[in-house]
Protein backbone atom coordinates (compact mmCIF):
# COMPACT_ATOMS: atom_id res chain seq x y z
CA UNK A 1 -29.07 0.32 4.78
CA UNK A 2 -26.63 -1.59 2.35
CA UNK A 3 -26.47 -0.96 -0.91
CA UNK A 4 -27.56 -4.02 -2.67
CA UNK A 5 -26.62 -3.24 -6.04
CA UNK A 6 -23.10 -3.32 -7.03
CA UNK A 7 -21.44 -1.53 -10.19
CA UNK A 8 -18.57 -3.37 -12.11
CA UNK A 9 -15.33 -2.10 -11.70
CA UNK A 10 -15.07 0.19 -15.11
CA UNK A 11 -18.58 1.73 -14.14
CA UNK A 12 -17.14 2.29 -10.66
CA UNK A 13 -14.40 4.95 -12.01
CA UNK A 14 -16.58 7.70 -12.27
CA UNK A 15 -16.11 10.39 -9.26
CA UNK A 16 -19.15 11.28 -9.20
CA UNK A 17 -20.61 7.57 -8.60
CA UNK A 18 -22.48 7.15 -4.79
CA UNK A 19 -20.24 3.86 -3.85
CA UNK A 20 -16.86 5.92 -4.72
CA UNK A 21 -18.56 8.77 -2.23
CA UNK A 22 -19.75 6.64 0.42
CA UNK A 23 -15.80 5.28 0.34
CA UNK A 24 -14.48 8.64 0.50
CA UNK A 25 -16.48 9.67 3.28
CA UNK A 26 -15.84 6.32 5.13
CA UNK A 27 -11.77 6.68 4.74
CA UNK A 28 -12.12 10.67 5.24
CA UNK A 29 -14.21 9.24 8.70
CA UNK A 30 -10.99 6.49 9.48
CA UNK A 31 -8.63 8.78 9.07
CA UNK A 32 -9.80 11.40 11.46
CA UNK A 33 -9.61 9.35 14.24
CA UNK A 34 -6.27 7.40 13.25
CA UNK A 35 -4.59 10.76 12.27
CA UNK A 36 -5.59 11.83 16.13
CA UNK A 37 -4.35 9.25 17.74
CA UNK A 38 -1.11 9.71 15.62
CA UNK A 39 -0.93 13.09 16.73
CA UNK A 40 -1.53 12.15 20.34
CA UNK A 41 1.95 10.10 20.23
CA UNK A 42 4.13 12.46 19.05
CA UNK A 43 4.33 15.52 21.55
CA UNK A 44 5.93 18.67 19.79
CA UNK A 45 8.27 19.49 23.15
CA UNK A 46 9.50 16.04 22.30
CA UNK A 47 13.58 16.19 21.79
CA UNK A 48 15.62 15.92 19.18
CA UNK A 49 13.24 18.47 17.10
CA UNK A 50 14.43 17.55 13.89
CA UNK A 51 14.05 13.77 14.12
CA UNK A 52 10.47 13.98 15.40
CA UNK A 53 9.86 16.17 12.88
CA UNK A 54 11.36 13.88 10.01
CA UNK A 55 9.11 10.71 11.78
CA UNK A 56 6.38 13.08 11.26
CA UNK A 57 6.89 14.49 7.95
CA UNK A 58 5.13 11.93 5.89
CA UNK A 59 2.46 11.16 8.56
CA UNK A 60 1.03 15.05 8.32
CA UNK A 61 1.66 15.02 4.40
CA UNK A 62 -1.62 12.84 3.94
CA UNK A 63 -1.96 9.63 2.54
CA UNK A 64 -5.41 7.54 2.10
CA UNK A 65 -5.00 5.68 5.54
CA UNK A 66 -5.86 2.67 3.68
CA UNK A 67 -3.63 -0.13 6.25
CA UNK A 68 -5.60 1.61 8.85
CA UNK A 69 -9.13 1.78 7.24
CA UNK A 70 -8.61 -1.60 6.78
CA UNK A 71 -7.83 -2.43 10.30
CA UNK A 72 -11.10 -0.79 11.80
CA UNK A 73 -13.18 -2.27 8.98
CA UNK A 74 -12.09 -5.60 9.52
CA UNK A 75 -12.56 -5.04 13.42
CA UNK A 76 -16.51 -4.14 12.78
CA UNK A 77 -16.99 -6.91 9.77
CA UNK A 78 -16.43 -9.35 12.68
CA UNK A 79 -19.06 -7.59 15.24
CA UNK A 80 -15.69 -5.95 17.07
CA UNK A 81 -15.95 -2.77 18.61
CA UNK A 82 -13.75 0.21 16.22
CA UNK A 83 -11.82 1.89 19.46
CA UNK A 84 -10.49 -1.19 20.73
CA UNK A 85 -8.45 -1.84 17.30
CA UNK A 86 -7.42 2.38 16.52
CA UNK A 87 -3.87 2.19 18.69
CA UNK A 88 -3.25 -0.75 16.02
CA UNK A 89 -4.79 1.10 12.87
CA UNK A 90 -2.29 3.87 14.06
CA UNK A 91 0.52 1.39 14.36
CA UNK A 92 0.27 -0.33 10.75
CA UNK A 93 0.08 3.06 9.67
CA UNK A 94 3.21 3.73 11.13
CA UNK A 95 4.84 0.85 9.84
CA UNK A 96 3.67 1.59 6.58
CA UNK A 97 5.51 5.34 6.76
CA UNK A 98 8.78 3.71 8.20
CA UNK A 99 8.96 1.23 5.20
CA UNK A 100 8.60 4.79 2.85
CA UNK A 101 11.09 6.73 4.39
CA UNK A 102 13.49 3.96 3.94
CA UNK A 103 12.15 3.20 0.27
CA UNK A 104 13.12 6.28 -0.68
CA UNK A 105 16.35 6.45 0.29
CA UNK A 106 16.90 3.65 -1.32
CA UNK A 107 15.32 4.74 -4.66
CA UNK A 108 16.92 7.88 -4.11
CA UNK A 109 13.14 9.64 -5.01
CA UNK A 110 12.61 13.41 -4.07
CA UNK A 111 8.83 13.55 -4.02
CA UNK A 112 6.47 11.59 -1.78
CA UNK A 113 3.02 12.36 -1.71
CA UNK A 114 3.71 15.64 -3.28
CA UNK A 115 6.32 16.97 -0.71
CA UNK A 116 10.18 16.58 -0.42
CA UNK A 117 11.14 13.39 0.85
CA UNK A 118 12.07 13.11 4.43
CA UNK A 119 16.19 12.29 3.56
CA UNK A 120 16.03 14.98 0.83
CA UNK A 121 15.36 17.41 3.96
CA UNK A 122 16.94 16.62 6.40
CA UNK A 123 19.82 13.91 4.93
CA UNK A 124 20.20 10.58 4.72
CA UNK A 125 21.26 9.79 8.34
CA UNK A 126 18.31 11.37 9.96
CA UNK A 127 15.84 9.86 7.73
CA UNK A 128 17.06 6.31 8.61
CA UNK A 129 16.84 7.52 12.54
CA UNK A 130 13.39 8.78 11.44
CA UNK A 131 12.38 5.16 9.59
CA UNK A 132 13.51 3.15 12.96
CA UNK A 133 11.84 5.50 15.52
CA UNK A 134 8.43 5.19 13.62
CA UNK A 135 9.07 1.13 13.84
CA UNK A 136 9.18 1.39 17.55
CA UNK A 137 6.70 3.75 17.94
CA UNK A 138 4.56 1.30 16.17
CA UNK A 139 5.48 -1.72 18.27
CA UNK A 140 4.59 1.46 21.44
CA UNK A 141 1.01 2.26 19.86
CA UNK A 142 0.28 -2.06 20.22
CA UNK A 143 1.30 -2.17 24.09
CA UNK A 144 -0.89 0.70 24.92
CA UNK A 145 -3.82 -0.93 23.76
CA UNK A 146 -3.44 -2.85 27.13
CA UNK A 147 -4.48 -0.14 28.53
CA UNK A 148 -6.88 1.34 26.07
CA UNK A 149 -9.00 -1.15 25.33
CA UNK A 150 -10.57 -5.09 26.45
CA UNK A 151 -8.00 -6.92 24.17
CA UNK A 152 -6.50 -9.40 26.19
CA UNK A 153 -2.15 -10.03 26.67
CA UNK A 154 -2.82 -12.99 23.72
CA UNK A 155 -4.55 -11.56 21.51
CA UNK A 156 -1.27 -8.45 21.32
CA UNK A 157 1.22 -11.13 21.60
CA UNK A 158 -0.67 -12.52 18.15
CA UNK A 159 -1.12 -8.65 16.88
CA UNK A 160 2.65 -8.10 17.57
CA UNK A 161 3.98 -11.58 16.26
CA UNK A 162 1.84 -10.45 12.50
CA UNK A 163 3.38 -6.92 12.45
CA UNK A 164 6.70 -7.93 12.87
CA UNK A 165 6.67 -11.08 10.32
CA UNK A 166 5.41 -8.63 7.52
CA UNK A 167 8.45 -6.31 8.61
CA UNK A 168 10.10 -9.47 8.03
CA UNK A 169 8.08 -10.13 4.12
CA UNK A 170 8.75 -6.46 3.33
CA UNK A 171 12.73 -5.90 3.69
CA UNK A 172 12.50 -9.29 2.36
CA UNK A 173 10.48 -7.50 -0.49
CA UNK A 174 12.48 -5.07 -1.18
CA UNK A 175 15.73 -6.59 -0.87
CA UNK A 176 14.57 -8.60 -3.99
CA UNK A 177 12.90 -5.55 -5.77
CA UNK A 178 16.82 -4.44 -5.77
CA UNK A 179 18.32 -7.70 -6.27
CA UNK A 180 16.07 -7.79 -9.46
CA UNK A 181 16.97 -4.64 -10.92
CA UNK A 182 20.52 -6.31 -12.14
CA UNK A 183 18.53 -8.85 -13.82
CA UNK A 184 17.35 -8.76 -17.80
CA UNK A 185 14.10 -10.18 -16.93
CA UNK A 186 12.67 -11.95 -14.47
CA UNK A 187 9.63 -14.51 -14.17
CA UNK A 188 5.61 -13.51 -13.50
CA UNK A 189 5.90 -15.90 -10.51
CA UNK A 190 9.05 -14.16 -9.39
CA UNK A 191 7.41 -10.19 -9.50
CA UNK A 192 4.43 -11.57 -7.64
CA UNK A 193 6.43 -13.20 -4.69
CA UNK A 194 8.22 -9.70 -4.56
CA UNK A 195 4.58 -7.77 -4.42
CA UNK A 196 3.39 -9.99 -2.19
CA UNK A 197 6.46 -9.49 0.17
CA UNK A 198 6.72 -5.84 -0.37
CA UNK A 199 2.71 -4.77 -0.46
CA UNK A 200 -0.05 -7.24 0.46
CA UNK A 201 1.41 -9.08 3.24
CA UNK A 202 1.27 -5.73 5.22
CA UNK A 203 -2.77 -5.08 4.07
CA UNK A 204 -3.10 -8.99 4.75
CA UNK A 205 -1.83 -8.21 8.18
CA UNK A 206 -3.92 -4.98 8.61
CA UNK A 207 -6.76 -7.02 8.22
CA UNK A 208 -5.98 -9.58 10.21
CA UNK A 209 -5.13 -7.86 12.98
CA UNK A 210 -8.40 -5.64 12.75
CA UNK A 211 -10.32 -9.02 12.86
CA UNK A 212 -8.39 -9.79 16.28
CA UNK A 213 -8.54 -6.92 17.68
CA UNK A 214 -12.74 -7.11 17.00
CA UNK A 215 -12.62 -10.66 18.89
CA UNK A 216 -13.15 -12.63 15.38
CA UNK A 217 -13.06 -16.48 14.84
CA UNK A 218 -9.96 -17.67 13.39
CA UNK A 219 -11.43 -18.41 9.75
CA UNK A 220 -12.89 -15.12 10.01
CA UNK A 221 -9.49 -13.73 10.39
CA UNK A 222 -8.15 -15.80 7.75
CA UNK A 223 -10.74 -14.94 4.72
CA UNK A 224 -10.81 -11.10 5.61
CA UNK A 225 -6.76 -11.60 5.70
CA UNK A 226 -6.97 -13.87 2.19
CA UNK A 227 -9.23 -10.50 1.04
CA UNK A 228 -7.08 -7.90 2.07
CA UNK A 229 -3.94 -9.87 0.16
CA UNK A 230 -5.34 -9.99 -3.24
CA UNK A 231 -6.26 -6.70 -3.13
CA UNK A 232 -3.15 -5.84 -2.18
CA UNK A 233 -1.30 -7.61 -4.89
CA UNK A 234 -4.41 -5.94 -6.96
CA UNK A 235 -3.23 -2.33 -5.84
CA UNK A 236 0.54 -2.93 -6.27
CA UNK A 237 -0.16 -4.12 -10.43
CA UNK A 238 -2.54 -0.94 -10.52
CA UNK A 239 0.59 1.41 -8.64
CA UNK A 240 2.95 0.10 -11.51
CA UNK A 241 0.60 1.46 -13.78
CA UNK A 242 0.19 4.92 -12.37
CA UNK A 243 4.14 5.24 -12.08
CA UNK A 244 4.49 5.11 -15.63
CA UNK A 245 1.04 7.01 -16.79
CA UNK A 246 -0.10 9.06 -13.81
CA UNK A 247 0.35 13.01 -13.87
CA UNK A 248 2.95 13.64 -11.16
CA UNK A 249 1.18 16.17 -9.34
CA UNK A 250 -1.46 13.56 -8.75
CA UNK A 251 0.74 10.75 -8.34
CA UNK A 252 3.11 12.54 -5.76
CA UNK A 253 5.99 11.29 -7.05
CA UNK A 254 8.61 11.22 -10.35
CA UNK A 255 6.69 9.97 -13.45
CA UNK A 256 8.83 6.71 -14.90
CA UNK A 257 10.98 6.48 -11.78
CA UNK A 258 10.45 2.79 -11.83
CA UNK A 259 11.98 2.74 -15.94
CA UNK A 260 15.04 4.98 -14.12
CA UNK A 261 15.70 2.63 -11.37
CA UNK A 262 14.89 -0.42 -13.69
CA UNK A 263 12.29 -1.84 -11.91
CA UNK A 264 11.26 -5.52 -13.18
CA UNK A 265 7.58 -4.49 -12.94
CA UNK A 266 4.44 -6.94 -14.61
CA UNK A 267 3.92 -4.66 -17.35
CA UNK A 268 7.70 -4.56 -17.65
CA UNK A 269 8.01 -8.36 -17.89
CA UNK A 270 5.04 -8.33 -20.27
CA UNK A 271 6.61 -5.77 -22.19
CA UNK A 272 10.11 -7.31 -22.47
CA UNK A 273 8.50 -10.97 -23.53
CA UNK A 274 6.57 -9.38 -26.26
CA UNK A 275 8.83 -7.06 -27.71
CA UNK A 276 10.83 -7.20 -31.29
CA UNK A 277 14.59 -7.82 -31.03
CA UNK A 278 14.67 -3.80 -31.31
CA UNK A 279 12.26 -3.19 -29.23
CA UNK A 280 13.77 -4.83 -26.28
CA UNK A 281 16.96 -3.27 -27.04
CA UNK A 282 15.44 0.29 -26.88
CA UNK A 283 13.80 -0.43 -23.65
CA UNK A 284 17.00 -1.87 -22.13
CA UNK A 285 18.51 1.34 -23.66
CA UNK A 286 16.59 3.13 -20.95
CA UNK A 287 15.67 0.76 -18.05
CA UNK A 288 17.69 1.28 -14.98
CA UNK A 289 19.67 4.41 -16.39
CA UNK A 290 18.96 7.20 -14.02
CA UNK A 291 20.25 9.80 -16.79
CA UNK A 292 17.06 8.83 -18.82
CA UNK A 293 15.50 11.82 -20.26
CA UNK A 294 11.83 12.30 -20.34
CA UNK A 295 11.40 12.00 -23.89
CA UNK A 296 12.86 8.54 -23.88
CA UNK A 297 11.05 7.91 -20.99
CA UNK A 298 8.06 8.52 -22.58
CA UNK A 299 8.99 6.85 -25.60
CA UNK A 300 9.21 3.76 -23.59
CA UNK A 301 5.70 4.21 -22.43
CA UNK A 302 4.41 4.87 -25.47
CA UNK A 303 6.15 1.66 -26.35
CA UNK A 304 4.80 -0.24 -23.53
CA UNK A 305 1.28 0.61 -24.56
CA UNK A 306 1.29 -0.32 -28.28
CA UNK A 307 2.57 -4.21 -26.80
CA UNK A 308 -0.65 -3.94 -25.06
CA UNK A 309 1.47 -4.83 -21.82
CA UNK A 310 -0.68 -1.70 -19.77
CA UNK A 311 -4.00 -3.53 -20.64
CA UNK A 312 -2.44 -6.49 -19.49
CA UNK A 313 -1.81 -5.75 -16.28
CA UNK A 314 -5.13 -4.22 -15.83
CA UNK A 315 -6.74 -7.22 -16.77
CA UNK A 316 -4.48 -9.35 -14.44
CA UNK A 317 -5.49 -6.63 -11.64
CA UNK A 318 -9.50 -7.12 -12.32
CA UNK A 319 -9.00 -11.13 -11.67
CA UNK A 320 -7.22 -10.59 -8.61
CA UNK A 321 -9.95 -7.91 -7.18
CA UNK A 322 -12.53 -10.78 -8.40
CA UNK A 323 -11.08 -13.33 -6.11
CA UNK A 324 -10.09 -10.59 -3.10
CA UNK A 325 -14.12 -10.22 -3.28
CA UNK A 326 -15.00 -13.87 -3.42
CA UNK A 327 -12.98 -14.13 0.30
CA UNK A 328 -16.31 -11.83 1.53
CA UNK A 329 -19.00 -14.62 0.61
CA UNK A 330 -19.33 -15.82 3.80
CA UNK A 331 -19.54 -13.00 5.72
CA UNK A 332 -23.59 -11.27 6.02
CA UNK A 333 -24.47 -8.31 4.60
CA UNK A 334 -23.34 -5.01 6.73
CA UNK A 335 -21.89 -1.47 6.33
CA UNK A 336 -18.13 -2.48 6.63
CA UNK A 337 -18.66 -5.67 4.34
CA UNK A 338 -19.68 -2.83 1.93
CA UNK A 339 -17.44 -0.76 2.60
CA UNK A 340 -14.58 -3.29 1.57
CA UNK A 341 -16.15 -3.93 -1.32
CA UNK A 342 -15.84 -0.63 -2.37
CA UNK A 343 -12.36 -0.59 -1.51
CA UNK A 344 -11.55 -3.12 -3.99
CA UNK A 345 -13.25 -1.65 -6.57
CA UNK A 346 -11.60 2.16 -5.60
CA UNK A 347 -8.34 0.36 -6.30
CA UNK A 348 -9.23 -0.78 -10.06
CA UNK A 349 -10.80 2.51 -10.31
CA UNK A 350 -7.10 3.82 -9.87
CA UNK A 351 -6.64 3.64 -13.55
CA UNK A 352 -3.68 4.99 -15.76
């Protein structure tokens, strides 16, 4: 039976709450079957041993599975049948671990989910290998749905043409995350075009293509699509956030790597705008210098937080979850309509 009664998001943030269980269990139940699948594609006799082993590195590391949850979710929200959409819940998953490998090469970050980074391990040249084998293993999982399930040669030509235009939006995305860092400032309108690009057009897509895979109607596939996008724009504001406030072991990665590689972040921008002449001087003091030392790191964040430019993004993260959930209207009341709810409440409930 649906839950019928639905907690705001600050009331949501407490572990011990049933909607943040029932999520865990559901994406604990997704990612069993995804994470087999995965497994199922990458034989251990398979040669060279080192790059299958750097493709896999990040896969077997964890990770919430939240591209793929999405994908199956959106499958049964449209009456689809779970198994007939898992080869592509295993492929955007895939995708999504390509795009990190190459991220952090890029950001030249050693942690990743609380492990070494796949080029800190086994160099730079294997982990780019590593990046472009899990892209075409990705593009490998689609085709064999053929095979594995009813979906029809159409409905993967559509699945395939999605995946590879958000590969498209993300090196798009990140080419202007870098492109950015050599600016002072940049605009609100300009961070949420790179977001967009870099984070929710790949949920948007995991969505989407769930909903195709489960045989929905084309608005169908366009509001669970429109839901999966503001969240993800939602979960990218909330990310910012942790990377400056998070406790590393939790986070997985460097604390204020984003001041070190002087990302133009939201509460960045908000920061910047708001700050005294000396202010902004002591932030761009520290911003993008990768000899930053934790204490003026933290200073930085402490100074962040007295503008009030944390609470601001928070804020502009609750609107956007607001309007991810008002995409849902239409749809009846069931389990996975639930269950997405949830989801966009788990991701305001990532708090700093």
């Amino acid at each position: 039976m649906v839950n019928s009664k639905r907690l705001s998001s600050r009331e949501i943030r407490s572990e011990e709450n049933p909607l943040t269980q029932n999520l865990s269990e559901a994406l604990a139940t997704a990612s069993k079957a995804v994470n087999h699948t995965l497994a199922e594609m990458f034989d251990d006799a398979l040669e060279p041993t080192k790059l299958y082993a750097a493709s896999k590195h990040l896969i077997t590391a964890g990770g919430k599975r939240l591209r793929p949850y999405l994908v199956l979710e959106a499958c049964k929200l449209v009456d689809g049948r779970p198994e007939d959409a898992l080869r592509v819940a295993a492929a955007v998953e895939l995708i999504h671990t390509f795009t990190l490998i190459h991220d952090d090469i890029m950001d030249s970050d050693d942690l990743r989910r609380g492990v070494p980074t796949v080029h800190t391990l086994w160099g730079t040249p294997i982990a780019i290998s590593a990046g472009d084998l899990l892209f075409a293993k990705a593009n490998e999982a689609i085709l064999s749905s053929l095979k594995a399930s009813k979906l029809s040669p159409r409905r993967i030509l559509k699945i395939i043409s999605l995946i590879t235009q958000a590969t498209i939006s993300i090196c798009e995305g990140q080419a202007l995350d870098i492109l950015y860092e050599e600016r002072a400032i940049i605009s609100k309108k300009e961070y949420f075009n790179t977001i967009a690009k870099k984070t929710a057009v790949l949920l948007e897509t995991s969505a989407k293509v769930g909903a195709i895979a489960g045989w929905g109607k084309a608005a169908q596939v366009r509001r669970v699509g429109r839901f999966a996008y503001y969240s993800g724009l939602a979960f990218q504001v909330i990310d910012d956030c942790l990377g400056l406030t998070a406790d590393e072991k939790i986070l997985g990665k460097p604390v204020g790597s984003d001041i070190r590689e002087g990302k133009r972040t939201l509460i960045m921008i908000h920061a910047l705008t708001h700050a005294t002449t000396d202010q902004r001087k002591q932030i761009y003091a520290v911003l993008g210098r990768a000899s930053s030392t934790p204490d003026e790191i933290d200073e930085v964040v402490q100074l962040v937080r007295s503008s009030g430019s944390l609470d601001y993004a928070f804020t502009q993260a609750e609107k956007l979850v607001v309007r991810a959930k008002r995409q849902l209207s239409p749809f009846p009341p069931s389990p996975s309509k639930e269950n997405l709810l949830n989801l966009a409440d788990y991701i305001i409930s990532r708090k700093y």
